[in-house]
C-alpha atoms as a PDB file:
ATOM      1  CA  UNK A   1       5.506 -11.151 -19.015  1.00  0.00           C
ATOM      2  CA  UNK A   2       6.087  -8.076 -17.468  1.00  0.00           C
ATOM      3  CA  UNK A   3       6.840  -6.734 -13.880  1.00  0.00           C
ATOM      4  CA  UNK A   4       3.906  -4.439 -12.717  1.00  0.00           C
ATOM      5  CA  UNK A   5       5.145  -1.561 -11.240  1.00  0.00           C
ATOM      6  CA  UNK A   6       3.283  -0.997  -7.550  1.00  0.00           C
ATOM      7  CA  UNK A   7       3.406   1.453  -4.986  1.00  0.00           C
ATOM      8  CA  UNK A   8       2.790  -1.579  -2.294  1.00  0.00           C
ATOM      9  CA  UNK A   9       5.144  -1.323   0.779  1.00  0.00           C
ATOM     10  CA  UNK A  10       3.279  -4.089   2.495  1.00  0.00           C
ATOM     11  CA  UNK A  11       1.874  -1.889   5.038  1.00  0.00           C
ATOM     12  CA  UNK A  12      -1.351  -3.065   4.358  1.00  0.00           C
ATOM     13  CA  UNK A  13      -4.450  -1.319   6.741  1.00  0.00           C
ATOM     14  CA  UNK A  14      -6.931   0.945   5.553  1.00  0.00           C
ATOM     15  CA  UNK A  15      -8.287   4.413   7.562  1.00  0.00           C
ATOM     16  CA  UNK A  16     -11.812   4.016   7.807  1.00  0.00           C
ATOM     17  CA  UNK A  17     -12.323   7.761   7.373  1.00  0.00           C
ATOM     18  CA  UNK A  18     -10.727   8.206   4.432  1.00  0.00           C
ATOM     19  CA  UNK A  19     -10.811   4.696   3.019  1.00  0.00           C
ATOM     20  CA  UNK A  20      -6.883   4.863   2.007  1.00  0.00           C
ATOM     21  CA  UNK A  21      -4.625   1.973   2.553  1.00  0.00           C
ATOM     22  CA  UNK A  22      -1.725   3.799   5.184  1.00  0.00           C
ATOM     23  CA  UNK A  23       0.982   2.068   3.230  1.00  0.00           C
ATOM     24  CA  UNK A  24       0.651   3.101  -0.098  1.00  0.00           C
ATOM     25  CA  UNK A  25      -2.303   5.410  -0.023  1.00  0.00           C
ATOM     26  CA  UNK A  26      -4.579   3.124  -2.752  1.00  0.00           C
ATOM     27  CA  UNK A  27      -8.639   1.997  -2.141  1.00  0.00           C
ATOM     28  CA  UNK A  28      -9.228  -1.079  -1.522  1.00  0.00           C
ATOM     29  CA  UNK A  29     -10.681  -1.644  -5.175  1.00  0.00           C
ATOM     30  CA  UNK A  30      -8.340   0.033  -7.118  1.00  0.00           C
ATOM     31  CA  UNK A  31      -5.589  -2.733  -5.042  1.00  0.00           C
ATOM     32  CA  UNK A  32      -7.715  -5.620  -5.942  1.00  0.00           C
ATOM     33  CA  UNK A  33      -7.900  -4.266  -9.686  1.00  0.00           C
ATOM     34  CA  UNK A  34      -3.903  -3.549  -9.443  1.00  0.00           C
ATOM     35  CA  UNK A  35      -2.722  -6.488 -11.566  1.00  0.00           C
ATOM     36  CA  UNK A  36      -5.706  -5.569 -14.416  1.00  0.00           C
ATOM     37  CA  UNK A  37      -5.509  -2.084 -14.596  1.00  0.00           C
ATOM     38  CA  UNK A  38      -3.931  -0.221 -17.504  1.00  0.00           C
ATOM     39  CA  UNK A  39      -0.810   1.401 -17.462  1.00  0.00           C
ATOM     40  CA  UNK A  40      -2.565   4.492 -17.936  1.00  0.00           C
ATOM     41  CA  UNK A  41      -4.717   4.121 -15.293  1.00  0.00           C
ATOM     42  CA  UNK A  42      -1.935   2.598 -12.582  1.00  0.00           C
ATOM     43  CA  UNK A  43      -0.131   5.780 -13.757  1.00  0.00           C
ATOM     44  CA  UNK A  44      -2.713   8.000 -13.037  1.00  0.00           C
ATOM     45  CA  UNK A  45      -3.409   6.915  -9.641  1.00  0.00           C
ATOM     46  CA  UNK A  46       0.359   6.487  -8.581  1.00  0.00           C
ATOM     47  CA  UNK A  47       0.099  10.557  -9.868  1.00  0.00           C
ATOM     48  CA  UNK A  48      -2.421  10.879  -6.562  1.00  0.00           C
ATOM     49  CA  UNK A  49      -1.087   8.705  -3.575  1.00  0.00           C
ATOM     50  CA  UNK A  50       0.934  11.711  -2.133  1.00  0.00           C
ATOM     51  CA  UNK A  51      -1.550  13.866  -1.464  1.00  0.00           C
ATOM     52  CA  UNK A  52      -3.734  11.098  -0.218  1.00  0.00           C
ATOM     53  CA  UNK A  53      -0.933   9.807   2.331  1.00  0.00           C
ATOM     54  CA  UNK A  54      -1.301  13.576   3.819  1.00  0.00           C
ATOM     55  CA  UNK A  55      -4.897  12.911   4.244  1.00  0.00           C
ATOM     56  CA  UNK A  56      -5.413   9.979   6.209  1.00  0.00           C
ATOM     57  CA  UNK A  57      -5.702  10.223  10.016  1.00  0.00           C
ATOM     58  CA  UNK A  58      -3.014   8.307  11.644  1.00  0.00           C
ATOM     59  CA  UNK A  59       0.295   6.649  10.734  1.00  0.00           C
ATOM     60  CA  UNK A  60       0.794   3.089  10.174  1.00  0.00           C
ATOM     61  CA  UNK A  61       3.094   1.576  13.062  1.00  0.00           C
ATOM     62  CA  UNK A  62       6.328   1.894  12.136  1.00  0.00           C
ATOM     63  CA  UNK A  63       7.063  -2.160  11.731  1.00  0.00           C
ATOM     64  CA  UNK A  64       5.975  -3.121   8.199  1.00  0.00           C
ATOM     65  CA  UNK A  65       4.551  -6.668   7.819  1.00  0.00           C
ATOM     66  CA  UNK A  66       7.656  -7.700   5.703  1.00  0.00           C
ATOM     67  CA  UNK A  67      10.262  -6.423   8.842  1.00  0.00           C
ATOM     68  CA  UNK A  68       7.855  -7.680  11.741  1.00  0.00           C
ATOM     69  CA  UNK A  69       8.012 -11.531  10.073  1.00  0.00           C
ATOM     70  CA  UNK A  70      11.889 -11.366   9.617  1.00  0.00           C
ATOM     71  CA  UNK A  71      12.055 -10.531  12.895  1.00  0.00           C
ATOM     72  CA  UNK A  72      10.047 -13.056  14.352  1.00  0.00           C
ATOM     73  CA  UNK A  73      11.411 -15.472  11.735  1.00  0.00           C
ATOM     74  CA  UNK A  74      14.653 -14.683  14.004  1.00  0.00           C
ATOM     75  CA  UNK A  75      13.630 -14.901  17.209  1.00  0.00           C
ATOM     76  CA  UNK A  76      11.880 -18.408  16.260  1.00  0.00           C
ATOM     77  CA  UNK A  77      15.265 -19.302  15.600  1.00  0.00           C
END
């Protein structure tokens, strides 16, 4: 089995005006098709995701999901 390559950096909230995760700039269908997609077409939409990045309306926060559960995995502790 292979690894699938994905643009994912688990910043995972979509703009409602554009319909563009903030993280990694996907729809919401072509993530849930990720894992059955074609190269081809994975390829062709990692081609796009910069220019749709520049085109949604805010920022995600800078915390990602992965950093804000370490970090409250820590202070847990």
């Amino acid at each position: 089995m292979s690894i699938i390559e994905s643009p994912c950096i688990l910043v995972c909230a979509i703009d409602m005006k554009t319909g563009y995760c903030f993280g990694c700039g996907r729809t919401r269908e072509e993530i849930g098709a990720w894992s059955t997609s074609s190269p081809e077409v994975r390829r062709a939409i990692m081609a796009v995701l910069p220019s749709r990045l520049e085109t949604v309306e805010r920022r995600p926060r800078r915390e990602t999901r992965r950093s804000r559960m370490a970090r409250e995995r820590e202070e847990e502790a």
